[in-house]
C-alpha atoms as a PDB file:
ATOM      1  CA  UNK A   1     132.492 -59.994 -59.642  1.00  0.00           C
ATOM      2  CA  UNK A   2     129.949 -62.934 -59.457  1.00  0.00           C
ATOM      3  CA  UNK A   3     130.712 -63.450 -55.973  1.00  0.00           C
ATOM      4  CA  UNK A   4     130.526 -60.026 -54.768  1.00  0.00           C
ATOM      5  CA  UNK A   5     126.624 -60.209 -53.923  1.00  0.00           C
ATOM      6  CA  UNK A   6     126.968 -63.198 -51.976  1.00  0.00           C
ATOM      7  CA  UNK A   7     130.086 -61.458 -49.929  1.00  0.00           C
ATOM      8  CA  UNK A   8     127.775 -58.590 -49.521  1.00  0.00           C
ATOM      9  CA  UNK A   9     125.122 -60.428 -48.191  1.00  0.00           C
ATOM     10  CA  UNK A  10     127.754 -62.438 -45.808  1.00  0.00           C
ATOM     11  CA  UNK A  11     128.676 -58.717 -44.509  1.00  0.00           C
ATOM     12  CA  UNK A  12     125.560 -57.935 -43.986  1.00  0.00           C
ATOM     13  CA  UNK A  13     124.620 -60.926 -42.099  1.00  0.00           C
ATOM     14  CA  UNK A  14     127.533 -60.082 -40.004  1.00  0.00           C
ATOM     15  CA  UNK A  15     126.458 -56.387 -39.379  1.00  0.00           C
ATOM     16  CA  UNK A  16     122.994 -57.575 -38.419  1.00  0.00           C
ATOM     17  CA  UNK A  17     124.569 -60.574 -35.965  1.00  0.00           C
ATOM     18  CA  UNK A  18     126.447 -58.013 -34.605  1.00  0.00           C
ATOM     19  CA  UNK A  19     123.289 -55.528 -33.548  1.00  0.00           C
ATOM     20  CA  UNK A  20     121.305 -58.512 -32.230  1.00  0.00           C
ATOM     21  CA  UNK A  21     124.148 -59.996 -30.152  1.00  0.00           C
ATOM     22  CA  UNK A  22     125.105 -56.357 -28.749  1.00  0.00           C
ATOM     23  CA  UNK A  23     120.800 -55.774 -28.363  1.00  0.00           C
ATOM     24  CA  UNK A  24     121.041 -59.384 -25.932  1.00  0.00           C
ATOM     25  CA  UNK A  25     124.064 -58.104 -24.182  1.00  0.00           C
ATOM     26  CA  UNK A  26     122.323 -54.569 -23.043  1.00  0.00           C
ATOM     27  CA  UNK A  27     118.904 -56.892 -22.027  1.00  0.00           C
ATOM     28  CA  UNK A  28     121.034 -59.358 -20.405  1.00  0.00           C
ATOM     29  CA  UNK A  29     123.301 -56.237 -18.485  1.00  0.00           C
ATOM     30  CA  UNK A  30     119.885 -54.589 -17.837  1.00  0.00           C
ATOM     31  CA  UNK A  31     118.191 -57.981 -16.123  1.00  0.00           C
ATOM     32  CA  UNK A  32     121.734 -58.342 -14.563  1.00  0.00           C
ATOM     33  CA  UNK A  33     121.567 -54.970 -13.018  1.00  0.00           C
ATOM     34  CA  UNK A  34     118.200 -55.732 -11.093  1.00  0.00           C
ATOM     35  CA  UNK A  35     118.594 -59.410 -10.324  1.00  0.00           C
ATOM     36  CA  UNK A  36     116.798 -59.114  -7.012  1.00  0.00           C
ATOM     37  CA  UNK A  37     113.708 -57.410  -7.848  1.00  0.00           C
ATOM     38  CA  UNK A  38     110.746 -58.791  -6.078  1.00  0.00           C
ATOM     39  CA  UNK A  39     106.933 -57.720  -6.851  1.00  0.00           C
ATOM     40  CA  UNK A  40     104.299 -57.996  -4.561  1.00  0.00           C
ATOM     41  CA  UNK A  41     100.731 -58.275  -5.722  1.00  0.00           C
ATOM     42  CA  UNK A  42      97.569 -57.596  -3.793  1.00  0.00           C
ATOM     43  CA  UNK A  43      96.368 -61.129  -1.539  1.00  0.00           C
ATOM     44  CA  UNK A  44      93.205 -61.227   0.499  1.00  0.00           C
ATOM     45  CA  UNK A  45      92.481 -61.725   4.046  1.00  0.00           C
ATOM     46  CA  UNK A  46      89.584 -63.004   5.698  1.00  0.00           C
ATOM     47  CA  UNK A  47      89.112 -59.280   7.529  1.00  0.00           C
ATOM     48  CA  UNK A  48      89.185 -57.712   4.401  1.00  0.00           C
ATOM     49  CA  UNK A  49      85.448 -55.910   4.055  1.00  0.00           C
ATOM     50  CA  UNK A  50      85.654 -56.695   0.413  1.00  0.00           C
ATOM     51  CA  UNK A  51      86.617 -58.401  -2.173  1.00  0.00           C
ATOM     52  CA  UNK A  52      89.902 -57.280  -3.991  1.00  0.00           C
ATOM     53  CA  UNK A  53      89.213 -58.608  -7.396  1.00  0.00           C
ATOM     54  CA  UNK A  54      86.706 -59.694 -10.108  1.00  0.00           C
ATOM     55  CA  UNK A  55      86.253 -63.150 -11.240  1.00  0.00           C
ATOM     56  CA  UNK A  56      88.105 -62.071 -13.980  1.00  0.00           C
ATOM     57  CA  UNK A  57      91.599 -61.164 -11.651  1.00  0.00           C
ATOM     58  CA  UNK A  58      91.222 -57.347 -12.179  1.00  0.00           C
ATOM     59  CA  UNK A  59      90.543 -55.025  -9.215  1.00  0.00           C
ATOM     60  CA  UNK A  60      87.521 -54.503  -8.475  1.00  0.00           C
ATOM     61  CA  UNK A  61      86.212 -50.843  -9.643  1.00  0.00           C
ATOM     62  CA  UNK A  62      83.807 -50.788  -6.745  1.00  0.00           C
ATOM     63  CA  UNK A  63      85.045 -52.814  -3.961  1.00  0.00           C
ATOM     64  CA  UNK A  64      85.317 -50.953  -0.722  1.00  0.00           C
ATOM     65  CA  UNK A  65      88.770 -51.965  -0.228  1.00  0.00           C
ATOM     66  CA  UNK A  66      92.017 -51.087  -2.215  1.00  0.00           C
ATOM     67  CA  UNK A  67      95.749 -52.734  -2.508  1.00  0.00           C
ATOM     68  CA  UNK A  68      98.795 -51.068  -4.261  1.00  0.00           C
ATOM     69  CA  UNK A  69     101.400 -52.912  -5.682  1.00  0.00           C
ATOM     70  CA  UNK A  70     104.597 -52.550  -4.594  1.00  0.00           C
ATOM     71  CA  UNK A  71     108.214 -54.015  -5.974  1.00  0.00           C
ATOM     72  CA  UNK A  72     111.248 -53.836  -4.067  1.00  0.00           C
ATOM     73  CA  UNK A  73     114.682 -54.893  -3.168  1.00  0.00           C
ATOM     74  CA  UNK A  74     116.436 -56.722  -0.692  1.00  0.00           C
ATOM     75  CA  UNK A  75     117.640 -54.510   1.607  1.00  0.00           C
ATOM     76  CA  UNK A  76     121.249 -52.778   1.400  1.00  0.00           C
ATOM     77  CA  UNK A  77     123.823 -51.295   3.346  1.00  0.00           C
ATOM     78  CA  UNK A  78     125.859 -47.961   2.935  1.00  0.00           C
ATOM     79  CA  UNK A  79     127.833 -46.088   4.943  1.00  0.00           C
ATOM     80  CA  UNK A  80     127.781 -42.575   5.321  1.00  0.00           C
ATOM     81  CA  UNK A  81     128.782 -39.696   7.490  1.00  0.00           C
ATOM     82  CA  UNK A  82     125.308 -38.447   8.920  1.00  0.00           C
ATOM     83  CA  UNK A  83     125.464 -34.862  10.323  1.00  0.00           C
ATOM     84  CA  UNK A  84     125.100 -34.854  13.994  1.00  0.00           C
ATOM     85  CA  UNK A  85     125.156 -38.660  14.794  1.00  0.00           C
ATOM     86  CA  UNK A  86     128.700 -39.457  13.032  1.00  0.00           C
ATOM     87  CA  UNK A  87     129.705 -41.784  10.276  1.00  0.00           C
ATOM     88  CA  UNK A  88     126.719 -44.865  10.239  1.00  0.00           C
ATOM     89  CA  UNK A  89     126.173 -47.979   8.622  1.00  0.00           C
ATOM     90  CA  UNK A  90     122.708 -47.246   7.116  1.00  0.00           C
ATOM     91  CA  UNK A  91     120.192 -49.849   5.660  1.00  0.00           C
ATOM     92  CA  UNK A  92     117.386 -48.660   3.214  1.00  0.00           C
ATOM     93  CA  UNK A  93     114.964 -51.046   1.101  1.00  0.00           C
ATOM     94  CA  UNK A  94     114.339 -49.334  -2.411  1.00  0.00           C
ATOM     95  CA  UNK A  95     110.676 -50.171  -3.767  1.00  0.00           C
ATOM     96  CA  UNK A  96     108.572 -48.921  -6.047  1.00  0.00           C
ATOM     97  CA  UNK A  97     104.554 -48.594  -5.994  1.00  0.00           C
ATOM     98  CA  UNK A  98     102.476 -49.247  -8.605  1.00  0.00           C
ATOM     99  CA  UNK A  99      98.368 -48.482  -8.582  1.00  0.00           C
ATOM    100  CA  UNK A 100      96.322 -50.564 -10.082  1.00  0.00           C
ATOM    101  CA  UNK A 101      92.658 -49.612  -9.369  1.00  0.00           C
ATOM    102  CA  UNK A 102      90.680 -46.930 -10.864  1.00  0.00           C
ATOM    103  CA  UNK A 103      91.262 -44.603  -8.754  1.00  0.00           C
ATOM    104  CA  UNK A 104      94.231 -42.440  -7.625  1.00  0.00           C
ATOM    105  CA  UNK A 105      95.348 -43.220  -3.975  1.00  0.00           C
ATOM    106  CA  UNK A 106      97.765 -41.482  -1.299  1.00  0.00           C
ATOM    107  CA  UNK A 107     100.618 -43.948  -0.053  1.00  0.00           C
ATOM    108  CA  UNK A 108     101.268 -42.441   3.458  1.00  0.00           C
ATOM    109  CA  UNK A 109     104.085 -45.413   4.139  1.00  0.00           C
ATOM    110  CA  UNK A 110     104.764 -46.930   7.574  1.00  0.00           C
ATOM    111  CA  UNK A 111     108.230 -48.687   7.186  1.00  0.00           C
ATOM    112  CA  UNK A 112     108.758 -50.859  10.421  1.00  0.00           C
ATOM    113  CA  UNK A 113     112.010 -52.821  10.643  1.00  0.00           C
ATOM    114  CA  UNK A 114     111.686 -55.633  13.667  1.00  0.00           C
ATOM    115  CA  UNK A 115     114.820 -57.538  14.828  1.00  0.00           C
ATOM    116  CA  UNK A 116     113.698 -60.934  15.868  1.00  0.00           C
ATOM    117  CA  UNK A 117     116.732 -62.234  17.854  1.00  0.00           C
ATOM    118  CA  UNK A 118     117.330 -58.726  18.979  1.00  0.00           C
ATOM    119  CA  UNK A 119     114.264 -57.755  20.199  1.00  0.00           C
ATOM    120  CA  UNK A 120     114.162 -54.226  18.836  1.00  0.00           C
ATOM    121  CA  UNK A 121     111.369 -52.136  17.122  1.00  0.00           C
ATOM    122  CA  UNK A 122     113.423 -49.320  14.093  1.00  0.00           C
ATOM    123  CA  UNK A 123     111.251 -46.630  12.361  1.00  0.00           C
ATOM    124  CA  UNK A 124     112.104 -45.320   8.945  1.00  0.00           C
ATOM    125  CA  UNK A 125     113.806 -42.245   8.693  1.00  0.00           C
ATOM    126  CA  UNK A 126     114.020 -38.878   6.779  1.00  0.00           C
ATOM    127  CA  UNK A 127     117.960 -38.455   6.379  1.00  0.00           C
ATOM    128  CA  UNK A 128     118.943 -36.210   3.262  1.00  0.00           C
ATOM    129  CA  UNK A 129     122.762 -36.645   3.468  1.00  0.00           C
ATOM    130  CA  UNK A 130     121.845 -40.524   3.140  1.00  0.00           C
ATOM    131  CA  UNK A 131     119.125 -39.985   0.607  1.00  0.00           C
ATOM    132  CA  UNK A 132     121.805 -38.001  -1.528  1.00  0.00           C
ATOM    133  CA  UNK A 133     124.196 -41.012  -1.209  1.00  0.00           C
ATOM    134  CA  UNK A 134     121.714 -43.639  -2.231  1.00  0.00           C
ATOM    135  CA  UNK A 135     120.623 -42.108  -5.195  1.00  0.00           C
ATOM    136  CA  UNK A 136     124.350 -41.392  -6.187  1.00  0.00           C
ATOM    137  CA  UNK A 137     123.987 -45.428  -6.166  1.00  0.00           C
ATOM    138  CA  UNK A 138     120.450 -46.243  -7.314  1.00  0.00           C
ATOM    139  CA  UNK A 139     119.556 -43.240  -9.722  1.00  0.00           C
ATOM    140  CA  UNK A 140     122.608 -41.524 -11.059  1.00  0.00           C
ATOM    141  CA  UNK A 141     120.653 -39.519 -13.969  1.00  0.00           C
ATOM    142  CA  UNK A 142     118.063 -38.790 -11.527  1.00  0.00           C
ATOM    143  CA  UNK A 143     115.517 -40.975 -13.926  1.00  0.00           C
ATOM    144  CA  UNK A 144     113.808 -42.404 -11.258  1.00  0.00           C
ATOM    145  CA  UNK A 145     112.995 -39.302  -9.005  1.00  0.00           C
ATOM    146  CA  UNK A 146     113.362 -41.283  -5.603  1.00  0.00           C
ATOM    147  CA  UNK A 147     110.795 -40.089  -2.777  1.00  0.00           C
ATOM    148  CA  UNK A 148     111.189 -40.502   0.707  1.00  0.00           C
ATOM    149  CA  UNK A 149     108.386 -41.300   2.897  1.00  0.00           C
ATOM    150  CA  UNK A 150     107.020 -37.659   3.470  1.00  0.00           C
ATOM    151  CA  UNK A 151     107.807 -36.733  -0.235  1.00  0.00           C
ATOM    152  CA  UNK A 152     106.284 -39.488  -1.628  1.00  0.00           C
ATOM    153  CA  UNK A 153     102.929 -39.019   0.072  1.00  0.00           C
ATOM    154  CA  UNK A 154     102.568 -35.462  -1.481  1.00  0.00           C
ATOM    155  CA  UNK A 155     100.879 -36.452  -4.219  1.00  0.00           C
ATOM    156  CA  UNK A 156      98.503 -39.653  -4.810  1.00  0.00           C
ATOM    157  CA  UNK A 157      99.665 -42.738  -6.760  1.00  0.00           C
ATOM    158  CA  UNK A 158      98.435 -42.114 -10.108  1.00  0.00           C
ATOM    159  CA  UNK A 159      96.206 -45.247 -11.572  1.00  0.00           C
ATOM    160  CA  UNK A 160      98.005 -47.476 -14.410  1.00  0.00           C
ATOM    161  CA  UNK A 161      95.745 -48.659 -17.150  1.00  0.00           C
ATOM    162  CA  UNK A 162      95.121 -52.093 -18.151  1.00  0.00           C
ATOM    163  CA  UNK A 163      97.895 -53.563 -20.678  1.00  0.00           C
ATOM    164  CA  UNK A 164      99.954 -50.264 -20.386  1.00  0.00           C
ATOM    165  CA  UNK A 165     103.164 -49.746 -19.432  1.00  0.00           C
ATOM    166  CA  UNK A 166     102.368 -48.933 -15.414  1.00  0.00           C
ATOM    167  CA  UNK A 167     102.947 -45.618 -13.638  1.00  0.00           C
ATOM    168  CA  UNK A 168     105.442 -46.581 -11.111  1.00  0.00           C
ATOM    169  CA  UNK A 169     106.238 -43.990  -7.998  1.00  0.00           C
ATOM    170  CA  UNK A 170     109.853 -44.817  -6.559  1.00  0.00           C
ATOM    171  CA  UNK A 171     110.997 -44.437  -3.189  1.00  0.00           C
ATOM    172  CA  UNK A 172     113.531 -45.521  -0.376  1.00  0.00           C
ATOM    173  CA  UNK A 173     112.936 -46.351   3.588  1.00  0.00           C
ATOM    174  CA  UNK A 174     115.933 -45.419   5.656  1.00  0.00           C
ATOM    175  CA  UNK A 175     116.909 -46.961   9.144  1.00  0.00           C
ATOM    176  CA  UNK A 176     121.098 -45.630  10.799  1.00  0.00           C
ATOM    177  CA  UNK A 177     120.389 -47.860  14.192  1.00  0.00           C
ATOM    178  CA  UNK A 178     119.615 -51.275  13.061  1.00  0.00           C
ATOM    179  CA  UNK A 179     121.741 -53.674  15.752  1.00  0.00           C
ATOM    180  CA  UNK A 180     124.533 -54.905  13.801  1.00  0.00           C
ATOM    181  CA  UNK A 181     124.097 -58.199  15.526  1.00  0.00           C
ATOM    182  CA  UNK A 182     120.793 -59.124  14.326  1.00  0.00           C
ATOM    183  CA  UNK A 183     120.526 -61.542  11.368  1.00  0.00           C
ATOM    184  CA  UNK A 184     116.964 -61.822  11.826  1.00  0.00           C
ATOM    185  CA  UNK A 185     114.098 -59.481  10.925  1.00  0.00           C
ATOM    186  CA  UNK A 186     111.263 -58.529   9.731  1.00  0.00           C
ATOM    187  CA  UNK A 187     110.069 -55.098   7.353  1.00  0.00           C
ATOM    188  CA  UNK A 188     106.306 -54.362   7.801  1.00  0.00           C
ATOM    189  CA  UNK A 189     104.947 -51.952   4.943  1.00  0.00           C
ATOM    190  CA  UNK A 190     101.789 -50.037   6.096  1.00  0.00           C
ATOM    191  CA  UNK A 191      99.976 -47.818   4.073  1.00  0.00           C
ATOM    192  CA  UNK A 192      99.519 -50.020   0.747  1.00  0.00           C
ATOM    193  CA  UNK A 193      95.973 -50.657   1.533  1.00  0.00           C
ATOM    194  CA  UNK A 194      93.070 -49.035   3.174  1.00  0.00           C
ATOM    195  CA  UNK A 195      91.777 -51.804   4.494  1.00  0.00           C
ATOM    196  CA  UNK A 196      91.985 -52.518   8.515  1.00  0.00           C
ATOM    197  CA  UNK A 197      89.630 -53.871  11.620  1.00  0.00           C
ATOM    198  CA  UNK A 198      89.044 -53.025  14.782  1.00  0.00           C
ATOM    199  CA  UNK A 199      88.977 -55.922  17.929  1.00  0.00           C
ATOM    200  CA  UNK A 200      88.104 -55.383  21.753  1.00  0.00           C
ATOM    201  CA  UNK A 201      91.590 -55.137  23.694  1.00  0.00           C
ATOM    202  CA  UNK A 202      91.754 -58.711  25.363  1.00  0.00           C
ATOM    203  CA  UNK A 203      94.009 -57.644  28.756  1.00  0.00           C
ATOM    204  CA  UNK A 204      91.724 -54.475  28.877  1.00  0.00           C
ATOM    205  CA  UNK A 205      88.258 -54.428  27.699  1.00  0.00           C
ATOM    206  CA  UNK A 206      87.306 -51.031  28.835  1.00  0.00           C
ATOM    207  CA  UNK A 207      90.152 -49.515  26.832  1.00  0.00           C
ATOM    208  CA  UNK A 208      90.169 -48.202  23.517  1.00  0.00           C
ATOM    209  CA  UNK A 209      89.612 -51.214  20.695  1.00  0.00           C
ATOM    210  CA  UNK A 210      92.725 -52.704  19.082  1.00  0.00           C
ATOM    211  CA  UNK A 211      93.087 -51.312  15.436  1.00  0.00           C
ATOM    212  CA  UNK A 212      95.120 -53.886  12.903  1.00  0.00           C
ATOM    213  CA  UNK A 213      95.513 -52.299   9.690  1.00  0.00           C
ATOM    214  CA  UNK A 214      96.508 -54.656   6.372  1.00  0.00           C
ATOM    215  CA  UNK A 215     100.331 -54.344   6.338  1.00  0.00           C
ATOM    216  CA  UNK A 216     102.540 -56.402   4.080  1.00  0.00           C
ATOM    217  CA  UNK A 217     105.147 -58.712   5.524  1.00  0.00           C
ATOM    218  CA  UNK A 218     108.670 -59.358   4.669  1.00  0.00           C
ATOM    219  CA  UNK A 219     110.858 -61.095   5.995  1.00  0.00           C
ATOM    220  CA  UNK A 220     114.692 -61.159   5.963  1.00  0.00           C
ATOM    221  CA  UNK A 221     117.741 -62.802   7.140  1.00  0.00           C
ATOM    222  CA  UNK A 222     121.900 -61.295   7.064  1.00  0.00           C
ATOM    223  CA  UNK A 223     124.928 -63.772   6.701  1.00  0.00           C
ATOM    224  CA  UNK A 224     128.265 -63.069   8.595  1.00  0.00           C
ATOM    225  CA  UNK A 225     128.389 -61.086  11.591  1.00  0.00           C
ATOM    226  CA  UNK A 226     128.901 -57.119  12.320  1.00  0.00           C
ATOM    227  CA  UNK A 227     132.605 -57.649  11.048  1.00  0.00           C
ATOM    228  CA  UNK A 228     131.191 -58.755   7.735  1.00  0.00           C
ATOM    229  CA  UNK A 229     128.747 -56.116   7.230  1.00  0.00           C
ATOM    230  CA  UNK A 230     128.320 -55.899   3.295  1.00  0.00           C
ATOM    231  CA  UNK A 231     124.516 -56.182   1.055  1.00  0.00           C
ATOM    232  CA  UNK A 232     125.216 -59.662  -0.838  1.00  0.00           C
ATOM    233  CA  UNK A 233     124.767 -61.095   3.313  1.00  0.00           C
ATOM    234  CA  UNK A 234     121.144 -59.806   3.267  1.00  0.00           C
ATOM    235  CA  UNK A 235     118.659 -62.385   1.650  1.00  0.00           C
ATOM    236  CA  UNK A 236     114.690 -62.153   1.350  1.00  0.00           C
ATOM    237  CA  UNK A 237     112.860 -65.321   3.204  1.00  0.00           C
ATOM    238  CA  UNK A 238     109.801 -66.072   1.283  1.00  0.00           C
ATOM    239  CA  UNK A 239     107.117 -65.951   0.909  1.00  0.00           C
ATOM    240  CA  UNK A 240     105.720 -62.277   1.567  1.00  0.00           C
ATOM    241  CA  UNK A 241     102.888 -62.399   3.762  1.00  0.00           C
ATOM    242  CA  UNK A 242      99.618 -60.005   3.921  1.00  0.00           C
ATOM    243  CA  UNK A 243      98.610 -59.969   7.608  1.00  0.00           C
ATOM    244  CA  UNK A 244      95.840 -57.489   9.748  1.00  0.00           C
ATOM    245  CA  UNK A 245      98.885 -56.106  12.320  1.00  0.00           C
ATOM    246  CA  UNK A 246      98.268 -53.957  15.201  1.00  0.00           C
ATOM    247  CA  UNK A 247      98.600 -50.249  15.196  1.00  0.00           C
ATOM    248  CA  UNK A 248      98.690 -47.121  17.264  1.00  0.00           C
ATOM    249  CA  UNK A 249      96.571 -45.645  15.181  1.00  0.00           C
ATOM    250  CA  UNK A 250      92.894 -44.881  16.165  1.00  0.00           C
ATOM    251  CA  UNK A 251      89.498 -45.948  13.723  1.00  0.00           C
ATOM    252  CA  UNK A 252      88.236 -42.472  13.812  1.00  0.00           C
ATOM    253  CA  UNK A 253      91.564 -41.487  12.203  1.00  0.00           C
ATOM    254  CA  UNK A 254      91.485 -44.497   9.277  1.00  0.00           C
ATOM    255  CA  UNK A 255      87.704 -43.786   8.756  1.00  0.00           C
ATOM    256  CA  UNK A 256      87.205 -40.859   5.668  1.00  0.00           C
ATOM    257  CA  UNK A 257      85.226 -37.728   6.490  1.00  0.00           C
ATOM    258  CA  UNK A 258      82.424 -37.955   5.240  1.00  0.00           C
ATOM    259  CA  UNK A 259      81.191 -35.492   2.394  1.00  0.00           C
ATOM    260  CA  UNK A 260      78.652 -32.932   4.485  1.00  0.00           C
ATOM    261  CA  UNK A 261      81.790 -33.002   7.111  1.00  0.00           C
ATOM    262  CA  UNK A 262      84.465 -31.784   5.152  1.00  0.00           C
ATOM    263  CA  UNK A 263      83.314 -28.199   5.305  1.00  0.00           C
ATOM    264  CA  UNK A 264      83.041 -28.118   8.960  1.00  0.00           C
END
C-alpha cells in the first residue's frame, strides 16, 4: 500500500505525457497541413503619396494611402469537368486578406497571371463548378467561407485591431487556359492598395496619361513538363515585389467622388 501513491502519481504522469504529446502531434499536423503559407506585408514605393507607417511600424491612421495584407499559397492544379469548355486542368492561388488600418476597405481584386517564356497575358475567372471543387479540397466544413473575386468585393475588409487575433477574408483566383508549357510566370495582385500615379504616355504624348496602380508581384516557376502536370512542381521565387504597374484603368475612375458629388 505504501507504494500505491507513487504508482498513482507515475499514472498520472503518463496520462498527462500522453495529452501533451497528442496536443504537439495536432500543432505539428496543423503546421504540416499549411506548410506553404506565405504572408505579404505592406512595402513602400517611392510613388507612394504617403507614408504607409508610423515610426513606430503601425499604419498610419491618417496617411493618404492604404495597403492590405494578404497571405497566400503557391499555386495548385485541379482538374475538373467545366460546363461548356470540357474537362480542364485549372490553376487557382488561395489567399487570404487581412486589413490592418483603421478603416474598413473594399478589395476589388485584379488577378493577372503572365507567362514569361510563353508570352501570354490570363485573367482570373468566375467558374462555380471549379469553385465547388476547390473548396471540396481547401474548406471541407465550409469554415473558411471562400469568396471569389466578385463575391469577395461585396462587402469591405473589416479592420483587425492591434494584438488581436486578425479578421481574415478568404478567397481563390481561378485561371482553365494557362499554357501547359510555361514554367515561367508571374501573378500580379491589384486592388490591395489605393495607391497609384499617373505618367505622360512616352510613344504618344497627346494620348491619355499612363495610369500604374501599386500591384503586388509574385513570381513563380513549375518543374516537369505538361506530362507531369501535378502542384508539388509549382514553387514561389522570392522575394515578392511591390511595383507601380500599368493599367487600363483611367485616374478619374481611381480618384473618390468627392462628398458634395455623391448626390449628383
Amino acid at each position: 500500500m505504501t507504494g500505491e501513491p507513487g504508482g498513482r502519481r507515475w499514472r498520472h504522469g503518463l496520462i498527462l505525457g500522453g495529452i501533451l504529446a497528442a496536443a504537439l502531434t495536432l500543432v505539428g499536423l496543423a503546421v504540416a497541413a499549411s506548410p506553404n503559407e506565405r504572408d505579404v506585408k505592406p512595402a513602400p514605393n517611392v510613388q507612394d503619396p504617403d507614408e504607409i507607417y508610423d515610426k513606430d511600424g503601425n499604419p498610419k491612421a491618417d496617411s493618404k494611402i492604404w495597403v492590405l495584407d494578404f497571405k497566400f499559397k503557391d499555386p495548385r492544379l485541379i482538374k475538373v469537368d467545366v460546363p461548356g469548355r470540357g474537362q480542364k486542368v485549372c490553376w487557382y492561388l488561395w489567399y487570404q486578406v487581412i486589413n490592418r488600418t483603421a478603416e474598413p476597405h473594399t478589395f476589388i481584386p485584379d488577378f493577372e497571371l503572365v507567362t514569361h517564356d510563353r508570352h501570354t497575358v490570363h485573367h482570373d475567372q468566375v467558374l462555380p463548378k471549379v469553385q465547388d471543387a476547390i473548396r471540396q479540397i481547401e474548406d471541407p466544413t465550409g469554415y473558411l467561407n471562400i469568396k471569389n473575386s466578385v463575391t469577395i468585393a461585396a462587402e469591405p475588409i473589416p479592420p483587425s485591431r492591434p494584438n488581436a487575433m486578425p479578421k481574415a477574408v478568404t478567397g481563390i483566383a481561378v485561371w482553365d487556359d494557362v499554357d501547359p508549357d510555361s514554367n515561367n510566370y508571374s501573378i500580379f495582385v491589384a486592388g490591395l492598395s489605393n495607391g497609384w500615379s499617373q505618367t505622360d504616355n512616352p510613344i504618344s504624348p497627346d494620348k491619355e496619361p499612363i495610369v500604374r496602380r501599386k500591384t503586388l508581384e509574385l513570381d513563380f516557376k513549375r518543374l516537369g513538363d505538361r506530362y507531369n502536370m501535378t502542384s508539388e512542381e509549382i514553387h514561389f521565387v522570392g522575394p515578392y515585389k511591390w511595383i507601380y504597374r500599368a493599367s487600363e484603368l483611367t485616374a478619374a475612375s481611381l480618384t473618390p467622388a468627392k462628398p458634395e458629388d455623391k448626390g449628383k
